[in-house]
Protein backbone atom coordinates (compact mmCIF):
# COMPACT_ATOMS: atom_id res chain seq x y z
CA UNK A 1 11.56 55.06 122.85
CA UNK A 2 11.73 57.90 120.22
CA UNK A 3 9.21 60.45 120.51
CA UNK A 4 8.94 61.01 116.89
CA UNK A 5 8.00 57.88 114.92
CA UNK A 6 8.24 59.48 111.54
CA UNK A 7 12.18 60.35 112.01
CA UNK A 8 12.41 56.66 113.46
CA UNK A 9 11.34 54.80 110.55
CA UNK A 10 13.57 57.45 108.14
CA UNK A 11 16.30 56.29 110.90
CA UNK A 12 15.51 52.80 110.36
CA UNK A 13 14.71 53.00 106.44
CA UNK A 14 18.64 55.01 106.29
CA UNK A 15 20.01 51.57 108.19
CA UNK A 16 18.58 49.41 106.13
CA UNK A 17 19.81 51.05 102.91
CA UNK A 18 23.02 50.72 103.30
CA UNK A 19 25.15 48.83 100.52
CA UNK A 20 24.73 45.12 100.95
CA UNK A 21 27.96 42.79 100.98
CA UNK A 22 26.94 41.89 97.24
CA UNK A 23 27.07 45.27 96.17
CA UNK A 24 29.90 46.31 98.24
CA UNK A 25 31.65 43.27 95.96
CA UNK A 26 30.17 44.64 93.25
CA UNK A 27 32.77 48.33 94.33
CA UNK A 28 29.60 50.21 95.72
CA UNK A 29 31.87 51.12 98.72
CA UNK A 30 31.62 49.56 102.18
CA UNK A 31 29.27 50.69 105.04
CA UNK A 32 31.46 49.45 108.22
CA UNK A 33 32.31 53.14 109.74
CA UNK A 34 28.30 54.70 109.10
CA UNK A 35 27.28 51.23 110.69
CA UNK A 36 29.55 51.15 113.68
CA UNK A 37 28.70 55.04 114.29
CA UNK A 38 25.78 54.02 114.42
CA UNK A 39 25.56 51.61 116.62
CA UNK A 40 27.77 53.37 119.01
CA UNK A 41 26.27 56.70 118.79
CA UNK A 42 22.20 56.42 117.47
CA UNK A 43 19.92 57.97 120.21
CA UNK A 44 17.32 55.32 119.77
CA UNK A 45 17.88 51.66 120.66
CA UNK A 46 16.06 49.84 117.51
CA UNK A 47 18.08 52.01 115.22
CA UNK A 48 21.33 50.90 117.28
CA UNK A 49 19.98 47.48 117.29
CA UNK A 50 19.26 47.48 113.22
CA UNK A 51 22.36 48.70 112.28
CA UNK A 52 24.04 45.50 114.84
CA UNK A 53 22.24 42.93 112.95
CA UNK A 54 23.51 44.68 109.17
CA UNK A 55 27.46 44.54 110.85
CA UNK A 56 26.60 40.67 111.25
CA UNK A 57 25.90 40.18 107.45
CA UNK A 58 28.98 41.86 106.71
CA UNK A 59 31.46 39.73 104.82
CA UNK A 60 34.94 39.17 106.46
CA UNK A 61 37.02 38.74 102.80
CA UNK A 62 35.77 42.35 101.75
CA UNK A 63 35.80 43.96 105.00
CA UNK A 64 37.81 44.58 108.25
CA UNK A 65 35.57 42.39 110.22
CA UNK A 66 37.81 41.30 112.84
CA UNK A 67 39.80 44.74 113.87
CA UNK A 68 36.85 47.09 113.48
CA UNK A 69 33.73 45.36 114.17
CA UNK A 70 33.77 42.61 116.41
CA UNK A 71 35.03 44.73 119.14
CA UNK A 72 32.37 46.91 118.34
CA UNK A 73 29.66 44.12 118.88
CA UNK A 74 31.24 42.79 121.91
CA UNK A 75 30.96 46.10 123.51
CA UNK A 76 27.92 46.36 122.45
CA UNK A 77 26.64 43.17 123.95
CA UNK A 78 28.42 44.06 127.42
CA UNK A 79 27.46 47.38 127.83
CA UNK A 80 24.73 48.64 125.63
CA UNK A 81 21.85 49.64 128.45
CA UNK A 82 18.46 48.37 126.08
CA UNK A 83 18.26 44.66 125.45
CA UNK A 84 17.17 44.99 121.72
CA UNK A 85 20.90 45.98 120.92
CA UNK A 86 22.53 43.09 123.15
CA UNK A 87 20.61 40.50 121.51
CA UNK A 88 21.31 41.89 117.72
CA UNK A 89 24.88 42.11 118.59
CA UNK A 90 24.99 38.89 120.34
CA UNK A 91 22.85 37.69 116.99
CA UNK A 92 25.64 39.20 114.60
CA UNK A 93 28.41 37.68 116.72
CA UNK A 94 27.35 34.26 116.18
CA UNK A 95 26.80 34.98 112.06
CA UNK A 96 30.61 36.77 111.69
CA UNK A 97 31.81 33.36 113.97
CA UNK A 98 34.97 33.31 115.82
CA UNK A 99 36.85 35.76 114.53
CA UNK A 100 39.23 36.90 117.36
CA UNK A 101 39.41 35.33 120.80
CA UNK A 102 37.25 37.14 122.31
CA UNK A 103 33.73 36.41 120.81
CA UNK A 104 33.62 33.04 122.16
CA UNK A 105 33.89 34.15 125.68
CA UNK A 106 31.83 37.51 125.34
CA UNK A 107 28.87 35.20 124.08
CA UNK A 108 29.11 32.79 126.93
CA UNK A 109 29.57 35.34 129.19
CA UNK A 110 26.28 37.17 128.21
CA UNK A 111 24.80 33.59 128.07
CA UNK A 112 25.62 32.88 131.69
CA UNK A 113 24.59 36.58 132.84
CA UNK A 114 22.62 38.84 130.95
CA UNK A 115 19.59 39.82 132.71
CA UNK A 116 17.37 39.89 129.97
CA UNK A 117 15.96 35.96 128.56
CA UNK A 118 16.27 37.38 124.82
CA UNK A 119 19.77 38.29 125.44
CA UNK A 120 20.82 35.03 126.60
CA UNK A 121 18.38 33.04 124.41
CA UNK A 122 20.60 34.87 121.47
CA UNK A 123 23.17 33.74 122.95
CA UNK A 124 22.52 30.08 123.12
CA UNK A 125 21.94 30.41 119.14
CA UNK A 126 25.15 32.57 118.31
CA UNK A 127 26.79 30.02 120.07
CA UNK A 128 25.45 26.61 118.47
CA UNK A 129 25.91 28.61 115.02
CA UNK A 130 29.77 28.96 115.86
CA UNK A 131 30.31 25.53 117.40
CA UNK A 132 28.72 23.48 114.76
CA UNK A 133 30.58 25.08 112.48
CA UNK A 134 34.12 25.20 114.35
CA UNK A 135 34.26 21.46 116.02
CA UNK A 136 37.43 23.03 117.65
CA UNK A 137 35.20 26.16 119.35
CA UNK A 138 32.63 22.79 120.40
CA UNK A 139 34.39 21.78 123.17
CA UNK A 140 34.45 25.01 124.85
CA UNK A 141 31.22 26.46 124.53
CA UNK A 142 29.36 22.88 125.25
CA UNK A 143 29.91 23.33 129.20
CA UNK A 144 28.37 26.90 128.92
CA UNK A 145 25.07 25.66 127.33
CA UNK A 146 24.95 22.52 129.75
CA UNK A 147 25.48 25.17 132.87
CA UNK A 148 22.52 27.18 131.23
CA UNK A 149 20.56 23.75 130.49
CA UNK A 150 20.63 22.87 134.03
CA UNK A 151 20.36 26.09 135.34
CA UNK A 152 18.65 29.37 133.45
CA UNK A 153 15.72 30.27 135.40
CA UNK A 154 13.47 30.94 132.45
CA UNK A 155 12.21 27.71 130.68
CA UNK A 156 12.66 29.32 126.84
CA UNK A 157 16.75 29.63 127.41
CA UNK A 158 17.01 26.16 129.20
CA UNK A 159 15.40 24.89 126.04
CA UNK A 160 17.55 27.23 123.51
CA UNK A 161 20.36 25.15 125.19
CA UNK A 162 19.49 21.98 124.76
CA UNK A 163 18.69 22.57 121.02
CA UNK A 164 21.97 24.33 120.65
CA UNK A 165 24.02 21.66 122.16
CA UNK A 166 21.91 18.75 119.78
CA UNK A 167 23.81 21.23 116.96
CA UNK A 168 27.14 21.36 118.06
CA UNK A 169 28.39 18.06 116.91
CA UNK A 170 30.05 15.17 118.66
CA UNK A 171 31.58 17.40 122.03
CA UNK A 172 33.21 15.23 124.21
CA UNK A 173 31.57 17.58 126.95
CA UNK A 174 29.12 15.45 128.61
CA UNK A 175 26.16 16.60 126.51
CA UNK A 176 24.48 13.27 126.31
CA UNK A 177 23.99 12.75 130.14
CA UNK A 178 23.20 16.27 130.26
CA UNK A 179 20.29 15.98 127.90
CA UNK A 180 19.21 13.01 129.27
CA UNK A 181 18.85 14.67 132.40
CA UNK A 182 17.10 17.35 130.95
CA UNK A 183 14.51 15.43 129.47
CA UNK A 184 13.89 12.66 132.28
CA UNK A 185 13.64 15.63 135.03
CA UNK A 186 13.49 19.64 133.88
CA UNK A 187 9.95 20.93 134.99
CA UNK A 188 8.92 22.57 131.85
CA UNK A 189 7.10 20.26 128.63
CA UNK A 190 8.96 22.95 126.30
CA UNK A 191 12.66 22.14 127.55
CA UNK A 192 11.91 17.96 127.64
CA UNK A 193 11.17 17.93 124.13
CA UNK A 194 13.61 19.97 122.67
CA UNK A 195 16.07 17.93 124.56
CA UNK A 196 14.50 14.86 123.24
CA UNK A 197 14.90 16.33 119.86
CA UNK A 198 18.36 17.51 120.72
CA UNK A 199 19.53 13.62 121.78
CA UNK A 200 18.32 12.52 118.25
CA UNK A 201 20.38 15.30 116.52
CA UNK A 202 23.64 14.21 118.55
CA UNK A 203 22.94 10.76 117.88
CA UNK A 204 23.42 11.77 114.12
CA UNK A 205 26.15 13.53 114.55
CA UNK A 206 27.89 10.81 116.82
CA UNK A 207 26.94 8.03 114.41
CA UNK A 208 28.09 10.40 111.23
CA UNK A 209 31.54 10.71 112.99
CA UNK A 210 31.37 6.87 113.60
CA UNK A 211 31.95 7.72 117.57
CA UNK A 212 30.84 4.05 118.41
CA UNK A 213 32.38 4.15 122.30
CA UNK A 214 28.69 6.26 122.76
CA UNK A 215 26.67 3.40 121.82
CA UNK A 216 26.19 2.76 125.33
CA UNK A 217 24.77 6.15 126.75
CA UNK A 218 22.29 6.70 123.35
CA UNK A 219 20.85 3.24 124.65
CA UNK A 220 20.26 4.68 127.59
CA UNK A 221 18.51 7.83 126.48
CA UNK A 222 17.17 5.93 123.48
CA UNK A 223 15.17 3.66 126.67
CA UNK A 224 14.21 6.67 128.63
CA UNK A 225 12.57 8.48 125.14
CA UNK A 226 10.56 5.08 124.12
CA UNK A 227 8.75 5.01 127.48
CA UNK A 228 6.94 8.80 126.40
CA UNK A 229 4.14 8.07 124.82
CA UNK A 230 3.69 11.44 123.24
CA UNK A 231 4.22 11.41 119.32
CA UNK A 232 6.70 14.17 118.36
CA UNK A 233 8.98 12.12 121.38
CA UNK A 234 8.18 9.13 119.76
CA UNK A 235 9.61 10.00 116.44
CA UNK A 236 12.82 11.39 118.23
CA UNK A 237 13.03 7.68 119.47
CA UNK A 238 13.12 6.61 115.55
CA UNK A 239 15.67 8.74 114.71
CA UNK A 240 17.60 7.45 117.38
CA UNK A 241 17.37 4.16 117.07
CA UNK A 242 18.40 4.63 113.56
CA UNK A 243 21.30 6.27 114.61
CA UNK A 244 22.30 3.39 117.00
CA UNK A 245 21.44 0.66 114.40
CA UNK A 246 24.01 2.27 111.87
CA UNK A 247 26.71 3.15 114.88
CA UNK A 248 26.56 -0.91 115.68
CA UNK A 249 26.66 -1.60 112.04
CA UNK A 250 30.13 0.40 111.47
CA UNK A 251 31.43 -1.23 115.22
CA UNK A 252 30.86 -4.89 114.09
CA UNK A 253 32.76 -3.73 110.58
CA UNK A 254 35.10 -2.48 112.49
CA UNK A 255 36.05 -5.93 114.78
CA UNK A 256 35.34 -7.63 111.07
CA UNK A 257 38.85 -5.84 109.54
């Protein structure tokens, strides 16, 4: 922690000043090397952890993203020794998506064992921000979040998982059973909703990518979800049922051609 909380906010105030990626457009100059410096060399974590989250909002088509920063980050989110700085860089991974090979399996690695819950709660989100927007990352990163689902000793990950894999998209990783389970057994109120919530988003996404041979398992959950009484569940139901009503609707069009 610094000693000297006047230099720390100048610190902080110098991080945040740097050019954003609309003036660096603009020919301001970029701000990769003072930024990676920085988060390689700064004394104090929050700086270090600051200047992660600005290398996230950098934009790949003006600057050399994938050769100079991601490695950067993924070190970072290995081997930095404060937690602030793993979870920014874990944070800015997830933003920059899946630039090189490695940020894929440096996330889910930190996901499955980081030992702090902010780290891997990051994560979970860096990770449903790449796979919902890269159906082809999905399928690999949907076991990860069903391993931490099932099995993250701290209640707030387990249910960062189960929202993250309601946002990946139609995996054909076993999410819905997974969820299902989740919500019919996990031992924390927090994690059974968001995985009711999660089973509604995946029903959209199923039904919007007309996946009808699921019908049968959103049935299933759409049974278990009716039976809770409690509202916010009860309006997951609704959106599920929707969901099924319009997957059976394009099925019987379907056998009609």
């Amino acid at each position: 922690m610094c000693k000297h909380p006047a230099a720390l906010g100048l610190l902080l105030l110098a991080v945040a000043a740097l050019p954003s990626a609309e003036a660096r457009a603009a020919g301001e100059g970029a701000a990769v090397a003072p930024l990676i410096e920085t988060v390689t060399g700064a004394a104090d974590p929050l700086v270090r952890a600051a200047a992660a989250e600005r290398l996230g909002a950098l934009d790949p088509a003006i600057e050399p993203v994938a050769e100079e920063v991601v490695p950067v980050l993924i070190e970072a989110l290995a081997f930095d020794l404060d937690f602030p700085v793993r979870g920014r860089a874990a944070e800015a991974l997830g933003h920059l998506g899946p630039l090189t090979a490695e940020v894929v399996p440096a996330l889910t690695e930190a996901l499955a064992w980081d030992t702090h819950l902010m780290v891997r709660w990051r994560a979970a989100e860096a990770l449903e921000r790449i796979g919902s927007r890269q159906p082809e990352a999905a399928e690999t990163i949907a076991p990860d979040l069903i391993t931490a689902l099932q099995g993250d000793p701290y209640p707030g990950v387990r249910a960062r998982a189960a929202r993250a894999l309601g946002g990946l998209g139609p995996a054909s990783a076993p999410v819905l059973p997974a969820l299902l389970a989740a919500f019919r057994s996990d031992s924390h109120a927090g994690v059974r909703w968001q995985a009711a919530a999660a089973l509604e988003s995946a029903a959209v996404h199923y039904r919007d990518a007309g996946a009808t041979e699921v019908v049968g398992l959103l049935k299933g959950a759409l049974a278990a979800l009716e039976r809770d009484p409690h509202p916010d569940i009860q309006r997951n139901a609704a959106g599920l049922r929707h969901a099924i009503q319009q997957l059976e609707a394009h099925k019987s069009d379907d056998v009609g051609h």
